[in-house]
Protein backbone atom coordinates (compact mmCIF):
# COMPACT_ATOMS: atom_id res chain seq x y z
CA UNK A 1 200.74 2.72 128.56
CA UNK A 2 199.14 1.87 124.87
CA UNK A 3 196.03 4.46 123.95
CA UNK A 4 193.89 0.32 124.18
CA UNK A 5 193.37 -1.07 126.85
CA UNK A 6 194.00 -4.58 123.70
CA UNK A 7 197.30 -3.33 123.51
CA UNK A 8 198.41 -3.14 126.49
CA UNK A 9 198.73 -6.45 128.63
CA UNK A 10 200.27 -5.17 131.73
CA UNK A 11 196.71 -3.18 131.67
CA UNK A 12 195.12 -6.60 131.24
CA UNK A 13 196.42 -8.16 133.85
CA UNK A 14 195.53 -5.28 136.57
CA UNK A 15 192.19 -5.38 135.32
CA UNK A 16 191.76 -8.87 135.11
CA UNK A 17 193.92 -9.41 138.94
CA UNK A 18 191.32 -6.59 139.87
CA UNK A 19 188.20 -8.80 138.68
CA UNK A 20 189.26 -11.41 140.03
CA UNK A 21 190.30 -10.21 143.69
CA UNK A 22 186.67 -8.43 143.54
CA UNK A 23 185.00 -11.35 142.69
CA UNK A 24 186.11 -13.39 145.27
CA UNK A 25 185.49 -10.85 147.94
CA UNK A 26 182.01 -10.31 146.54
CA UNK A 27 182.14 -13.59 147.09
CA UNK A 28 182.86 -14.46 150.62
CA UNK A 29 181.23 -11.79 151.41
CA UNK A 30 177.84 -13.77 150.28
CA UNK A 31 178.71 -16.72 151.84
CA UNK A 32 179.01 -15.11 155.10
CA UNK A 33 175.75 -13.79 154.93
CA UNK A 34 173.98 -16.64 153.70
CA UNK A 35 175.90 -18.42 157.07
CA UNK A 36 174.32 -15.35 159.01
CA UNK A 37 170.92 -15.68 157.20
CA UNK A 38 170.32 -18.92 159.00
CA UNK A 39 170.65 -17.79 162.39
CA UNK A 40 166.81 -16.03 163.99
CA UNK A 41 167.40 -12.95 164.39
CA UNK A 42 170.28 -11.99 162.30
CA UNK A 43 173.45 -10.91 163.68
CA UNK A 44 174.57 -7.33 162.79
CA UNK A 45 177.61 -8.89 161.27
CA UNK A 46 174.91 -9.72 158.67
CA UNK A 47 174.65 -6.12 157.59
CA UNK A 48 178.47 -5.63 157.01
CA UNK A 49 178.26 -9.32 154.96
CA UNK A 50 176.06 -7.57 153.02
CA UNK A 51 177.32 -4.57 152.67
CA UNK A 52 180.89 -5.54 151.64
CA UNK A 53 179.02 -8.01 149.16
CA UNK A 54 177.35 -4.92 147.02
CA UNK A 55 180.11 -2.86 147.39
CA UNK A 56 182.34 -5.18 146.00
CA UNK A 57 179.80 -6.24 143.56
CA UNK A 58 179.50 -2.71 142.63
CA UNK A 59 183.12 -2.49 141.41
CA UNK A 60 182.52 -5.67 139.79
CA UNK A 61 180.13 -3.93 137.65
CA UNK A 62 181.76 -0.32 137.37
CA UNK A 63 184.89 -1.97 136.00
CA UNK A 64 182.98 -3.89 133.32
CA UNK A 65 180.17 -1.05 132.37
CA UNK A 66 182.46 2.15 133.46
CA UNK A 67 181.00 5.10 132.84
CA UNK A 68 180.80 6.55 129.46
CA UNK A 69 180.93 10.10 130.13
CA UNK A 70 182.52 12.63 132.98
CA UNK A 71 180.26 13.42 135.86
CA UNK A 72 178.88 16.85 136.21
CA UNK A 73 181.49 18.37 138.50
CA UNK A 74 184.45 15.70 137.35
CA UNK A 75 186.99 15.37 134.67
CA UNK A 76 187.01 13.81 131.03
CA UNK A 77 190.65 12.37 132.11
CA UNK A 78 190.57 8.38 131.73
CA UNK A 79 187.12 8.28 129.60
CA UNK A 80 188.48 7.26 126.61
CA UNK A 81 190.08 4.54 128.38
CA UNK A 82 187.48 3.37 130.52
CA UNK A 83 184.72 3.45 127.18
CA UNK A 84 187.02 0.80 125.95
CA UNK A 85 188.04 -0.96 128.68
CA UNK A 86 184.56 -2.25 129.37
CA UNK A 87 183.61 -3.53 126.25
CA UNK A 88 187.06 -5.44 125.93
CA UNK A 89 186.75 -7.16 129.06
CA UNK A 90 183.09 -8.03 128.93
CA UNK A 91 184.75 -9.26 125.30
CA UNK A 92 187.40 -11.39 126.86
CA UNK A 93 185.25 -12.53 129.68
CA UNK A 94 182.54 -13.65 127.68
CA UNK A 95 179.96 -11.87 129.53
CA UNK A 96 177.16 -11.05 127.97
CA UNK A 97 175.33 -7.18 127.61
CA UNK A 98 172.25 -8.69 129.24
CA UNK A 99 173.80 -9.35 132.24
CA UNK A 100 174.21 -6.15 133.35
């Protein structure tokens, strides 16, 4: 593995397969729940709708705005990485800092 994540492009591709895969569950997931949404009272399949859809929205975001610095009980292993992993795939993806 290169020490950049733009030199690497088996790294690329995980990411980017990642994104993608997360994405569409995110996804689904909100598609179900509008479906549910329409339905008086709500099922409780709503709830897991929306739960999957912020989780995998979550890792949506964590993979494009990763965090910059170790938690207090965690390791420093991968930061380097991650600082610039964000930035190139926000980069390559063309999304823009506001829409965090």
């Amino acid at each position: 593995m290169s020490n950049h994540i733009s030199d690497d492009p088996w790294a690329q591709r995980v990411y980017l397969t990642w994104l993608a895969r997360d994405t569409r569950y995110a996804l689904a997931a909100l598609d179900a729940l509008i479906g549910f949404a329409q339905t008086t009272p709500a099922p409780p399949a709503a709830w897991v709708c929306f739960e999957d859809f912020l989780s995998f929205l979550g890792k949506v975001s964590r993979t494009l705005w990763p965090a910059t610095r170790k938690s207090p009980k965690g390791s420093d292993e991968g930061l380097e990485w991650r600082a610039k992993r964000g930035p190139f795939l926000r980069r390559i993806l063309e999304v823009e800092d506001s829409s965090r």
